[in-house]
Protein backbone atom coordinates (compact mmCIF):
# COMPACT_ATOMS: atom_id res chain seq x y z
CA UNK A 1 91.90 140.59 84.14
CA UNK A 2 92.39 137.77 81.04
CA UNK A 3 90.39 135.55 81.17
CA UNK A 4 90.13 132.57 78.70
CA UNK A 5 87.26 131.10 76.49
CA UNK A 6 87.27 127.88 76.80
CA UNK A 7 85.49 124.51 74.88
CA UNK A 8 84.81 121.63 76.20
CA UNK A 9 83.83 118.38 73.66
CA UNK A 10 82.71 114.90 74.57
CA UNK A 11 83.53 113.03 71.07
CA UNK A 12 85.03 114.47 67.31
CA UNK A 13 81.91 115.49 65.92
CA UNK A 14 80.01 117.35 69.03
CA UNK A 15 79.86 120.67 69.07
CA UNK A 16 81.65 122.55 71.03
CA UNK A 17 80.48 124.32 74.77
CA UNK A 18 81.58 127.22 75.82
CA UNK A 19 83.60 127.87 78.82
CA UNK A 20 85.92 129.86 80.63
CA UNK A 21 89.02 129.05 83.15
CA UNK A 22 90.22 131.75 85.29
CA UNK A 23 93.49 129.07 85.90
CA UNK A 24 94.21 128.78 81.94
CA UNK A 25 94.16 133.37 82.09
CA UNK A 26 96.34 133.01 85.34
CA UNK A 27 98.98 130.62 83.00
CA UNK A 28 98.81 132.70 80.27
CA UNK A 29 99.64 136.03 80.60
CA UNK A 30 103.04 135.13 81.00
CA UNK A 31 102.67 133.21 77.38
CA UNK A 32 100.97 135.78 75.85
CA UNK A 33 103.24 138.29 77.13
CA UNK A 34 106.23 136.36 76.24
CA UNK A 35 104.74 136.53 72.25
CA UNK A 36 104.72 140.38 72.77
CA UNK A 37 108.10 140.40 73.56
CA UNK A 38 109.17 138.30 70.39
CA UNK A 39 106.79 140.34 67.97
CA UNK A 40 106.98 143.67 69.20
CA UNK A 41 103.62 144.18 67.66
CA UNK A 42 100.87 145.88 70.23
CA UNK A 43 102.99 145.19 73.44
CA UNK A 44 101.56 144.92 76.55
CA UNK A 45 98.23 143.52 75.27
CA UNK A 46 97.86 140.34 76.70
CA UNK A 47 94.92 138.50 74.40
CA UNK A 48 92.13 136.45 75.75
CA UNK A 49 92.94 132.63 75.93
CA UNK A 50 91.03 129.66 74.77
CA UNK A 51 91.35 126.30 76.70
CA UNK A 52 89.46 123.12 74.78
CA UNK A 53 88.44 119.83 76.66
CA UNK A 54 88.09 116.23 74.29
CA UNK A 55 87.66 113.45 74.62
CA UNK A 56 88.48 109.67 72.84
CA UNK A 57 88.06 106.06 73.98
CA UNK A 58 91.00 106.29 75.65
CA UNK A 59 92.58 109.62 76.50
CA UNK A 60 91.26 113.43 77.70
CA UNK A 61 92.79 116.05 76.58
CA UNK A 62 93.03 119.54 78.21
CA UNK A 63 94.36 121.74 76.43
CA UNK A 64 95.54 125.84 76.93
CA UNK A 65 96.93 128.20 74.59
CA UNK A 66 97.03 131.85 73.10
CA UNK A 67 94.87 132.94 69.53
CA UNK A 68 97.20 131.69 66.46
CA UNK A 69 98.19 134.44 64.87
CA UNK A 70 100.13 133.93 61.20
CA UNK A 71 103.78 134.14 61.61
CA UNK A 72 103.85 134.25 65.45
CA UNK A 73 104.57 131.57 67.63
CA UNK A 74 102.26 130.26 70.57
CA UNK A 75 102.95 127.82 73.08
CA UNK A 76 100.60 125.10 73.82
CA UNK A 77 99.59 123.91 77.28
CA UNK A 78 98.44 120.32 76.42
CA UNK A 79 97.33 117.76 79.66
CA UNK A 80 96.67 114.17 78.50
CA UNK A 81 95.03 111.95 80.72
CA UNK A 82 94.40 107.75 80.71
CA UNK A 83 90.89 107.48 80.91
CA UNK A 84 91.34 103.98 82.60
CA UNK A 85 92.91 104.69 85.46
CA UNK A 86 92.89 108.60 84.97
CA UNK A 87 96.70 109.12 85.55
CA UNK A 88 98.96 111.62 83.33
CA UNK A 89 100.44 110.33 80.15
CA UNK A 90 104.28 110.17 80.92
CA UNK A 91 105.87 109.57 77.78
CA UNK A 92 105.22 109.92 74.08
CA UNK A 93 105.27 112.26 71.24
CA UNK A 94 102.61 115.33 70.53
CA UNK A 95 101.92 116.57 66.96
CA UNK A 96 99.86 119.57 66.37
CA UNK A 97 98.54 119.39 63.12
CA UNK A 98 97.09 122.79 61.10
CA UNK A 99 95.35 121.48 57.47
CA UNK A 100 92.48 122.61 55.21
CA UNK A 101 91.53 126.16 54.64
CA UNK A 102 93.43 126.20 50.77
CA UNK A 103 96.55 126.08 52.64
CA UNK A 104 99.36 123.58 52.89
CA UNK A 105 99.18 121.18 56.21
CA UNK A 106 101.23 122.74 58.97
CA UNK A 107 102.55 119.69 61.61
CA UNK A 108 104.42 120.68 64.85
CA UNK A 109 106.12 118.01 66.69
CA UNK A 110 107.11 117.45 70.91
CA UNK A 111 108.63 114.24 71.89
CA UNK A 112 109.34 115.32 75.49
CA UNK A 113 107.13 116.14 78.19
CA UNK A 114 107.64 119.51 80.42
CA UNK A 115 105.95 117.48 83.22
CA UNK A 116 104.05 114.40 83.51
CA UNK A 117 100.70 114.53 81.66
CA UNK A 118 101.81 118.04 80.00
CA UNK A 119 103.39 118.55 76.67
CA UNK A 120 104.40 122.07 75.47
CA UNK A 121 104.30 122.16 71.54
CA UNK A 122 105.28 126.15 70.23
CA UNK A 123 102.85 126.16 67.00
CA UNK A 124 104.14 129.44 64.28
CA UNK A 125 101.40 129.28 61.81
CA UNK A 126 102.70 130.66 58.60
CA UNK A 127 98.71 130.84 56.44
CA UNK A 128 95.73 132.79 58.21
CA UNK A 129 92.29 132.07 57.87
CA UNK A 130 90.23 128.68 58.88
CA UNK A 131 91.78 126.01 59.48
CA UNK A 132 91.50 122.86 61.36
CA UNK A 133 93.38 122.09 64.38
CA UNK A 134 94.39 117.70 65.39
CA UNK A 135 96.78 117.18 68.36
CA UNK A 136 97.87 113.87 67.53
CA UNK A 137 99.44 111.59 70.55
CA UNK A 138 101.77 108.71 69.87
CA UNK A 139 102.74 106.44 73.19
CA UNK A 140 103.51 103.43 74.04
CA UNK A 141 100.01 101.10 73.27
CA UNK A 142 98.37 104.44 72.48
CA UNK A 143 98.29 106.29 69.17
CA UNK A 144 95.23 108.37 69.28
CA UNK A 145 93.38 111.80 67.66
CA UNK A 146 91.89 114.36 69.31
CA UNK A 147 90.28 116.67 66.59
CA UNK A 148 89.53 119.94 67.57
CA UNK A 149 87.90 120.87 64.76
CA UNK A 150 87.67 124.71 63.07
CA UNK A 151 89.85 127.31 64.78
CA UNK A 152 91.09 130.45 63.14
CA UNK A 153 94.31 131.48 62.18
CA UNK A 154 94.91 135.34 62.81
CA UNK A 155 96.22 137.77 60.60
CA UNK A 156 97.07 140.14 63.09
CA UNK A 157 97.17 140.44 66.46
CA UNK A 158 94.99 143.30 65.91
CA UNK A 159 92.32 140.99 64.29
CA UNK A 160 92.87 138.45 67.02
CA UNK A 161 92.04 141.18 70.10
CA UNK A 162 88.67 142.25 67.82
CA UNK A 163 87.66 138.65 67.44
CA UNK A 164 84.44 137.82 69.56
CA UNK A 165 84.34 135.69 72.50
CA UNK A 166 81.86 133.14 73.52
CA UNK A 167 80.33 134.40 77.08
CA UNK A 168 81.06 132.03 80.28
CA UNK A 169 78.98 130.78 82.31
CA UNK A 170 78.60 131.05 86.28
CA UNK A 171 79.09 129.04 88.96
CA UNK A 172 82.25 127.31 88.50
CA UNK A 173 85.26 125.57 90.27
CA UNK A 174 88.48 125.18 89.54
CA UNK A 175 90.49 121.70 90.12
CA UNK A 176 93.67 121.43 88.47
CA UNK A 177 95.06 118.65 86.34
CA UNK A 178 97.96 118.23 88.92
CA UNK A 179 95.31 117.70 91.82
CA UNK A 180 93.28 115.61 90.11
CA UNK A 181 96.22 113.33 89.11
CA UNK A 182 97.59 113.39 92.63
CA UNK A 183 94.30 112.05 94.06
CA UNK A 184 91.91 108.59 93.53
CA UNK A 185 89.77 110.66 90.64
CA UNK A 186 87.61 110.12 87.50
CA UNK A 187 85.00 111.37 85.08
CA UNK A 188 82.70 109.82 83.27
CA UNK A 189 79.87 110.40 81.13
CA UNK A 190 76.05 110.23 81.94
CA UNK A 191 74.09 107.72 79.85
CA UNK A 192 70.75 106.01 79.73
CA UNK A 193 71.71 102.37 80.55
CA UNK A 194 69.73 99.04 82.03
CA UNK A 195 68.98 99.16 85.81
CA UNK A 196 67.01 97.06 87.76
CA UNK A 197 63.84 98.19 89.02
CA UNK A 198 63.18 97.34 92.32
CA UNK A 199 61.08 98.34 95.80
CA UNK A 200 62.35 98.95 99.21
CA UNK A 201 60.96 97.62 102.41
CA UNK A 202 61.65 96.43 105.91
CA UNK A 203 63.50 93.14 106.68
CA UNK A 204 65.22 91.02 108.84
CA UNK A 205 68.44 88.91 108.91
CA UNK A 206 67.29 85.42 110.37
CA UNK A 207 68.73 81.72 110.54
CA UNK A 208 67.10 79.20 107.99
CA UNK A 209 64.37 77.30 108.75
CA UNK A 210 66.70 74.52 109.45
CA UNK A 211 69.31 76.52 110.33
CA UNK A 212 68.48 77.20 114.06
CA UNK A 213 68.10 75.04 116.92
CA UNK A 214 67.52 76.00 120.99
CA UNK A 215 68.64 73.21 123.45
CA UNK A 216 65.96 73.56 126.36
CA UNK A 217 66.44 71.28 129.81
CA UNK A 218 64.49 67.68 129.39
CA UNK A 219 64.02 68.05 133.18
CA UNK A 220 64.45 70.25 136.07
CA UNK A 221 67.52 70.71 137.36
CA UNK A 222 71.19 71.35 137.92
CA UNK A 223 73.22 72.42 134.39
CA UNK A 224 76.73 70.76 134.94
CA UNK A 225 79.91 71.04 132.77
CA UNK A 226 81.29 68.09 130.71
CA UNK A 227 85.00 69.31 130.31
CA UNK A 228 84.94 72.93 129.17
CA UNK A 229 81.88 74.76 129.51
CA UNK A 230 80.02 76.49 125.78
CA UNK A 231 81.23 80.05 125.25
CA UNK A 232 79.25 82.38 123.35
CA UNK A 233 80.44 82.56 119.92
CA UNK A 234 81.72 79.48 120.09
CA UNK A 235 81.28 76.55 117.27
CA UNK A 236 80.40 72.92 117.95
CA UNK A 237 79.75 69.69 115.72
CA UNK A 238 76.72 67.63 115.34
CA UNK A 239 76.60 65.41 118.53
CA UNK A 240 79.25 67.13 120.60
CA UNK A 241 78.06 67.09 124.66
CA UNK A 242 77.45 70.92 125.52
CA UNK A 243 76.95 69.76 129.05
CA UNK A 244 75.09 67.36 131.33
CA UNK A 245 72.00 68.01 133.50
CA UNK A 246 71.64 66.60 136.89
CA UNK A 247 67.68 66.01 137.13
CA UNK A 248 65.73 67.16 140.96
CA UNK A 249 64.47 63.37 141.85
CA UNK A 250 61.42 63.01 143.70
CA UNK A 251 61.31 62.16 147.93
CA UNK A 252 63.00 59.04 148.96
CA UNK A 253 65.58 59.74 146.01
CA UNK A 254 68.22 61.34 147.85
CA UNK A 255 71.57 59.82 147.85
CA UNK A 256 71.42 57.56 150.71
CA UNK A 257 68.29 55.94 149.27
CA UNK A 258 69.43 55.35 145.97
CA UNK A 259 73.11 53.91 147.29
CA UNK A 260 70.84 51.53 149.56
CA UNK A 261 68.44 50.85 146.60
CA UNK A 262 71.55 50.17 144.45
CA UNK A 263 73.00 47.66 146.84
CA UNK A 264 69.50 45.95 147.33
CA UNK A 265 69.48 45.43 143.27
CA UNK A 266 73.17 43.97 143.26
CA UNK A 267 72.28 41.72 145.96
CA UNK A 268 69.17 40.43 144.58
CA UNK A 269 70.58 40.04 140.59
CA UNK A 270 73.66 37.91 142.39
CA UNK A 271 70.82 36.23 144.47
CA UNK A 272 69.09 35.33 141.41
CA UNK A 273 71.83 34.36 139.51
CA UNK A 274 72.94 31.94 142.26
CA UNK A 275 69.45 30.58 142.02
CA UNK A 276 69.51 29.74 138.42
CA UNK A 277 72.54 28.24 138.70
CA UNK A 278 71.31 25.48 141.33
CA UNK A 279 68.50 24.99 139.43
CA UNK A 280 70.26 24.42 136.44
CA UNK A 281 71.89 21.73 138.85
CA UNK A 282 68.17 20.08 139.48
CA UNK A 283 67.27 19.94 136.24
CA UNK A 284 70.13 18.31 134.57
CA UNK A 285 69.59 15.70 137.17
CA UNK A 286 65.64 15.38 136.40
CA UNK A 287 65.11 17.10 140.42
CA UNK A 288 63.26 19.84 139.07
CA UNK A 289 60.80 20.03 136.12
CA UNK A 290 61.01 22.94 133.53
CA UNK A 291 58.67 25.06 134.28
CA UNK A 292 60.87 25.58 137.88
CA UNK A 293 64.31 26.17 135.96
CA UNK A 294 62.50 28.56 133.36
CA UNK A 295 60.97 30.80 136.33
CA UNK A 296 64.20 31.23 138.20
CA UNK A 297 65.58 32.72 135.03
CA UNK A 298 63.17 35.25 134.39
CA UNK A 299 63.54 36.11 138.42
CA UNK A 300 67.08 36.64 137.17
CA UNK A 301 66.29 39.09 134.27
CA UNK A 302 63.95 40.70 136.16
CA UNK A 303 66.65 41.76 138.89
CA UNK A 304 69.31 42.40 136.06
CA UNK A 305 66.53 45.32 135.19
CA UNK A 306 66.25 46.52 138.25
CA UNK A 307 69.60 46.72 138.94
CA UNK A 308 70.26 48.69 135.37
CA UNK A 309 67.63 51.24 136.94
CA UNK A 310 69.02 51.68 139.95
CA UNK A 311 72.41 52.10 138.19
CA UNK A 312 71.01 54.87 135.89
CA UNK A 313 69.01 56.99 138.73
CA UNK A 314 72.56 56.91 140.55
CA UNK A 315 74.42 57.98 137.54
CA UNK A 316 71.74 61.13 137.19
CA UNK A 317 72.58 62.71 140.89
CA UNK A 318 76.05 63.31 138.91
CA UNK A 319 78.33 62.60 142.28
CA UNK A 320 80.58 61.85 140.68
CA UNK A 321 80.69 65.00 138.04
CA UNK A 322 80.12 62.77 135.10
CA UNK A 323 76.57 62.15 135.36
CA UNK A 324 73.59 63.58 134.22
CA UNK A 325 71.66 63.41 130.95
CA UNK A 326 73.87 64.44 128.35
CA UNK A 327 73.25 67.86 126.34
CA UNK A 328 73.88 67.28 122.82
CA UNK A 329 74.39 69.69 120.22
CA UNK A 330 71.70 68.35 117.68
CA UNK A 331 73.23 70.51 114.47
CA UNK A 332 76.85 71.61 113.95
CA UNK A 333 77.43 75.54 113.91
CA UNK A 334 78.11 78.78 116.34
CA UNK A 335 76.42 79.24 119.39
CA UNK A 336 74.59 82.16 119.14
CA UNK A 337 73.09 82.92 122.69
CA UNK A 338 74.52 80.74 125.97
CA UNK A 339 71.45 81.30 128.54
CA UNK A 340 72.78 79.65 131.70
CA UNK A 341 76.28 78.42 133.36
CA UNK A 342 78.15 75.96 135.06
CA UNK A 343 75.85 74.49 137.97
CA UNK A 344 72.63 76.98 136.97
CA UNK A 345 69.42 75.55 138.04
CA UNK A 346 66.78 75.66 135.07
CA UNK A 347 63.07 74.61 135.03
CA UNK A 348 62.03 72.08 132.61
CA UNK A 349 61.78 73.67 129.11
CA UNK A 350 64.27 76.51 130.08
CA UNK A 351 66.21 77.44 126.98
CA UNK A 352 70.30 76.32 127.64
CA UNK A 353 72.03 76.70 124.39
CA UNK A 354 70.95 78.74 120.57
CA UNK A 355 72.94 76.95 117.91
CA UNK A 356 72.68 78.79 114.60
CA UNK A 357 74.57 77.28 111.48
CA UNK A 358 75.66 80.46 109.39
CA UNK A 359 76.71 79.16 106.84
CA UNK A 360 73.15 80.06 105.05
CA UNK A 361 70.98 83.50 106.75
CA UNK A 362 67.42 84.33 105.51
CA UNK A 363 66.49 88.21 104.27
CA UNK A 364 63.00 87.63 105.34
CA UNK A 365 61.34 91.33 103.55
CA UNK A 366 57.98 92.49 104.39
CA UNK A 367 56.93 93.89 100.68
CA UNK A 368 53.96 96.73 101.29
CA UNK A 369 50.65 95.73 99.75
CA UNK A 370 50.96 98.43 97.64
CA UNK A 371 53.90 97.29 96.17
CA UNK A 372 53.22 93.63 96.16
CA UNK A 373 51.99 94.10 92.64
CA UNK A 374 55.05 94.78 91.49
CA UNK A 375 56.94 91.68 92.03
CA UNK A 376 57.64 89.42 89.23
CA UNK A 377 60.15 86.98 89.48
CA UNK A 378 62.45 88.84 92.21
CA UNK A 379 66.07 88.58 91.09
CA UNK A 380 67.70 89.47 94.11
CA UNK A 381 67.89 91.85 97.02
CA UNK A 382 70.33 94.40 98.98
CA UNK A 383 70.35 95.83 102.32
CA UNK A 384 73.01 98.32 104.03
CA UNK A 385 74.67 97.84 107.12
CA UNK A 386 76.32 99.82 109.79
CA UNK A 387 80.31 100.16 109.15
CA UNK A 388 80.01 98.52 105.59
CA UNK A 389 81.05 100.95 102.96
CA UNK A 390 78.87 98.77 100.17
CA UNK A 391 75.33 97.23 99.99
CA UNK A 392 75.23 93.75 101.19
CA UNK A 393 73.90 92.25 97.61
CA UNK A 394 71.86 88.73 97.19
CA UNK A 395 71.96 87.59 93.62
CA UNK A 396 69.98 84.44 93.20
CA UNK A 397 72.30 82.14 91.21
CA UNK A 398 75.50 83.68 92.56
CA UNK A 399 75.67 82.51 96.09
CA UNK A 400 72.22 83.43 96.92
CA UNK A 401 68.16 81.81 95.87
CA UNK A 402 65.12 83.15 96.33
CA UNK A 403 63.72 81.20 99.35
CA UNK A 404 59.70 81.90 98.66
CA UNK A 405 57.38 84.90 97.79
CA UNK A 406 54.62 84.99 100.30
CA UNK A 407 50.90 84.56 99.23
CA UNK A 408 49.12 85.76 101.72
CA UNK A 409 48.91 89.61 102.47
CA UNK A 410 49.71 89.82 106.63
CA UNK A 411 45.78 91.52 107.95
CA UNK A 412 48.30 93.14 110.78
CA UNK A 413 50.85 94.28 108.71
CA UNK A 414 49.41 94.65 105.23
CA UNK A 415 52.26 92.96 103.45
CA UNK A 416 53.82 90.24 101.96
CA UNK A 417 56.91 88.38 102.84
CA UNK A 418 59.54 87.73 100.59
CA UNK A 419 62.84 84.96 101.49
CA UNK A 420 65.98 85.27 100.25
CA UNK A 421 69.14 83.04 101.55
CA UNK A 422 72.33 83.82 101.10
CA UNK A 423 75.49 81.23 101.18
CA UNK A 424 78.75 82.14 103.41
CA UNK A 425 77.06 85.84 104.78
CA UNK A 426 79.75 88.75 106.25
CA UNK A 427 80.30 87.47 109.49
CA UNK A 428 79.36 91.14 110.79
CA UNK A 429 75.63 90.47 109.86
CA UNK A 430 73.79 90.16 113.15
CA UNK A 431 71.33 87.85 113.93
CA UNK A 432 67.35 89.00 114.11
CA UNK A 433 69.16 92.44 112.97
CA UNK A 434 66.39 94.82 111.11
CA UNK A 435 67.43 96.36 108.49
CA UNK A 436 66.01 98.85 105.15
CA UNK A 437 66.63 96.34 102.28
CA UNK A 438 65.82 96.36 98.15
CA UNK A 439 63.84 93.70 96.01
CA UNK A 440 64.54 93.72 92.27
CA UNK A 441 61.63 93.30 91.15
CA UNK A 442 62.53 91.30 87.44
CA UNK A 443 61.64 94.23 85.63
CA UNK A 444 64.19 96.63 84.08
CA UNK A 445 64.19 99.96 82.42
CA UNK A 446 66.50 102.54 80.53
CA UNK A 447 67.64 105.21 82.93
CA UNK A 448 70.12 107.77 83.38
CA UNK A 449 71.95 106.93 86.35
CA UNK A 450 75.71 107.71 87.77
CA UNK A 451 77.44 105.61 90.15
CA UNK A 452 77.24 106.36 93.93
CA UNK A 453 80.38 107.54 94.83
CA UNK A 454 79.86 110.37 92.49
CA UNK A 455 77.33 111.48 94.88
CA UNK A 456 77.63 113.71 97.87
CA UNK A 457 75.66 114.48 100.72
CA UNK A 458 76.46 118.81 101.25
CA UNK A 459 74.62 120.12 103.54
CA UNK A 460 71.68 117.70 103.17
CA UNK A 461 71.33 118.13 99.81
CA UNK A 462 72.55 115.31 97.12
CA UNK A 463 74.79 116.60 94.65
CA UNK A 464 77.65 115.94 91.92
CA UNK A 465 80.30 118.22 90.50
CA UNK A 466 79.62 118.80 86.51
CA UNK A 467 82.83 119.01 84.55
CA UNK A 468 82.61 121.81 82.52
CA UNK A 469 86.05 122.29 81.03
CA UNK A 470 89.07 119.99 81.83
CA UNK A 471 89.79 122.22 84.90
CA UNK A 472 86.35 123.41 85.65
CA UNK A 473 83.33 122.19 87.51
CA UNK A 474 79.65 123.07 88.82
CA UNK A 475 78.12 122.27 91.70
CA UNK A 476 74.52 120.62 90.56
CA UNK A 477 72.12 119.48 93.02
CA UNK A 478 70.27 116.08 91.89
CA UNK A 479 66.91 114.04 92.43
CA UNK A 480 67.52 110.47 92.68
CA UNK A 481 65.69 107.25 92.05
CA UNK A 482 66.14 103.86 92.59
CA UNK A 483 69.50 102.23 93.36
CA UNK A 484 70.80 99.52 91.52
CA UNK A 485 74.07 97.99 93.12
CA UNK A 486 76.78 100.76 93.02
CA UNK A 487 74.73 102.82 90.47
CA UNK A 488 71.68 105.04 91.57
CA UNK A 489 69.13 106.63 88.90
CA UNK A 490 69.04 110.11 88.49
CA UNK A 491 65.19 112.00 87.98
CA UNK A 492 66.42 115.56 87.94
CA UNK A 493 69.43 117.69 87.22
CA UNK A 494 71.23 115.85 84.62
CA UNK A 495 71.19 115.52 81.01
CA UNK A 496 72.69 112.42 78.81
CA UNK A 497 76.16 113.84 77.74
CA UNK A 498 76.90 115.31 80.74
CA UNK A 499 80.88 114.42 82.49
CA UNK A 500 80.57 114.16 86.12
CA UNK A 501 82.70 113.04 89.03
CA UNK A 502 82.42 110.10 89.66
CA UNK A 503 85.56 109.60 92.09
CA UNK A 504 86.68 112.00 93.81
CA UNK A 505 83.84 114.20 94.48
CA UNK A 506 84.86 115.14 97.91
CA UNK A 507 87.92 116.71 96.97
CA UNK A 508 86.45 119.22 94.08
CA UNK A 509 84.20 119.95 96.98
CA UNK A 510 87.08 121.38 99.13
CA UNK A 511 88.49 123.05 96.34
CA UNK A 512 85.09 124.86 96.09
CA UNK A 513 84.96 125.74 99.75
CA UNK A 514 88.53 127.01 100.13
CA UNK A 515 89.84 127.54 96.68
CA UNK A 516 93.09 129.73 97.69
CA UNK A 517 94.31 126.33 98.70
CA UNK A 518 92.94 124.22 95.91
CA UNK A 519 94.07 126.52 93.05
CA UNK A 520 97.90 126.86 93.56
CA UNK A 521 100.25 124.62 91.74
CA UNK A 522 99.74 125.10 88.33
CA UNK A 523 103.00 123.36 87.02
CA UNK A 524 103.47 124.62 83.42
């Protein structure tokens, strides 16, 4: 079988790791055997192929082709890809450019594409020996230089079969260009950069301090609607009349007493009214003295009181429907729990109505004493939720503050609490909901770390996919470390330099696990 050697660089002056790519063998036989046909020299000896990964700024290139051998001609296989948004180049022109090695400089120019992302330059070297090899892409907004750097230039085809090959290593899967352009993909490379060092703890999601109020029954008895009755979930103002609750009044205070004791106070206020009026009479006409005139009118205030009274107990038996003492929503906001219904009976101090206004939710975290050490100035926290494909993230200064850091180390629970609020919250975070949540401490720290969709869960283990040629991965299981937003640090298994997936990881997976499905397609 051919198979192909293979280099795979990550900027101009790197050197160069070797590879090999049973797809590039696959393609190129039919090159190779192609140049036997147009040479005649040793036919039906298909050479070993090279494939060579690069990178710039801007582009990858992955590229496939047969030894160079002076005076024979050898088609290129070269895949360019936009590093931004890791889609095929789909226009442009390709030189390949042969200079040094005391021999003139050799360009070979493409200007059309034999697919998208895949130019197909024929290179007939005319001088042997060292030389060094530049594919050179012009595109719209992109001129860029992928140097490939020494490659040798064949006498003889004979000299190109005896030339040594760098061994391959193990382990590897093959993804094609075409798949990985057809799906939501992209590499990039493991560095050492800033993250956020932080400690993990137990919290809960709870209202502000002021943020929270329970409506409990001033008195026993009867809970009565005032037009339509609070729904859970529902959101009042400041002030608005939940409902009305018809007090139990004592014995005698049924409602043929208090319409008799109501009718007793009218008649006595008119009584007294009548009275002040007559004496009013006297007085002007020097019948009465003062003192007589100023008694009948406090008689009269007097009954106007008792009157008012009797009005008000009458009002609270609600006969009418629109009595009671009114149930007023004392902040504006959602109604979190509704404890009774229309016409419940409740005991004095029964809870009626939970008003929470969401519009600001704690993070209250209990810290470990161990940790508690660590905390600084905490920066901000995070905490994942059910059905939420990203960390809910507090950033104090960016719609979120750091409430308070506790003082006091709990005796029960040996640890500290620390407060965070957080403005306008994902209406799907619940209430009094516990949750696993992440303090940034205020300290940072150089790291290696990858982003987390380039992580994996397979088969309980944590692992990312290692590109080790443009069409060739590994399968490396990893030790993590602390997360920091939608990066996580890496402790084991990676090296700065390496090119990993970091979207798409899933599908070079599948390819691994059923790769007579995965490896079909090559369109050159």
């Amino acid at each position: 079988m051919v198979m192909a050697a293979n280099h795979m660089r990550t900027d101009p002056d790197a050197a160069k790791r070797a590879w090999r790519s049973p797809w590039a063998a696959l393609i190129l036989v039919a090159l190779l055997a192609g140049c036997d046909k147009g040479t005649g020299s040793s036919a039906g000896r298909a050479l070993e192929a090279q494939a060579v990964t690069d990178f710039t700024a801007t582009t990858e290139l992955f590229v496939e082709f047969a030894p160079l051998i002076a005076g024979e001609r050898t088609t290129f296989a070269a895949h360019f890809t936009r590093l931004h948004d890791y889609k095929p180049v789909t226009e442009g022109t390709l030189d390949v450019v042969l200079s040094g090695g005391d021999a003139p400089t050799e360009r070979f120019r493409i200007e059309t594409l034999r697919a998208p992302g895949i130019f197909a330059p024929t290179v007939a070297p005319r001088a042997a020996g060292e030389r060094r090899l530049q594919l050179v892409l012009t595109a719209p907004g992109l001129e860029v230089e992928h140097d490939l750097g020494a490659i040798v230039v064949h006498a003889s085809r004979e000299a190109a079969a005896q030339a040594r090959r760098s061994p391959s290593p193990q382990g590897e899967i093959g993804f094609l260009k075409e798949q990985q352009w057809q799906t939501d993909f992209a590499i990039e490379e493991v560095r050492r950069m800033p993250l956020r060092e932080s400690v993990t703890a137990p919290a809960t999601v709870r209202a502000s301090s002021e943020g929270a109020f329970i409506v409990a029954a001033p008195a026993p008895g009867l809970v009565r609607a005032r037009g339509t009755f609070p729904v859970l979930g529902g959101e009042v103002e400041r002030g608005q009349i939940l409902a009305t609750l018809v007090p139990h009044l004592g014995v005698g205070a049924d409602s043929a007493s208090l319409q008799v004791a109501l009718v007793s106070a009218r008649n006595a206020a008119t009584l007294a009214k009548t009275e002040v009026e007559r004496m009013e009479r006297l007085f002007a006409q020097q019948a009465v003295s003062a003192r007589r005139l100023d008694e009948a009118r406090a008689n009269h205030q007097v009954s106007l009181s008792q009157l008012q009274a009797a009005e008000q107990r009458m009002s609270q038996l609600g006969g009418d429907g629109q009595g009671g003492i009114e149930l007023r929503a004392p902040i504006g906001g959602t109604l979190a729990q509704v404890h009774v219904g229309n016409g419940a009976a409740v005991d004095q101090g029964a809870p009626l109505f939970h008003i929470v206004d969401r519009r600001e939710l704690w993070l209250e975290v209990q810290v470990a004493e161990s940790d508690a050490a660590r905390l600084q100035t905490p920066t901000g926290a995070a905490f994942e939720l059910p059905g939420l494909a990203e960390p809910v993230e507090i950033r104090a200064g960016n719609g979120g503050r750091l409430v308070g850091v506790g003082q006091v180390i709990d005796a029960r629970s040996h640890s500290v609490p620390v407060i965070f609020a957080m403005r306008d919250p994902d209406p799907r975070i619940v209430l009094n909901q516990v949750v696993q949540a992440r303090i940034f401490t205020g300290a940072e720290r150089d790291a290696l770390s990858v982003p987390v969709t380039a992580v994996i869960d397979d088969g309980g283990q944590r692992v990312v996919y290692v590109m080790r040629g443009g069409e060739s991965f590994s399968r490396i299981p990893v030790r993590l470390g602390d997360r920091d937003g939608d990066r996580i640090e890496v402790l084991e298994g990676l090296t700065a330099g390496d090119r990993i997936v970091s979207r798409g990881a899933i599908q070079v997976r599948l390819a691994a696990a059923t790769p007579e499905a995965m490896g079909h397609g090559h369109a050159h």
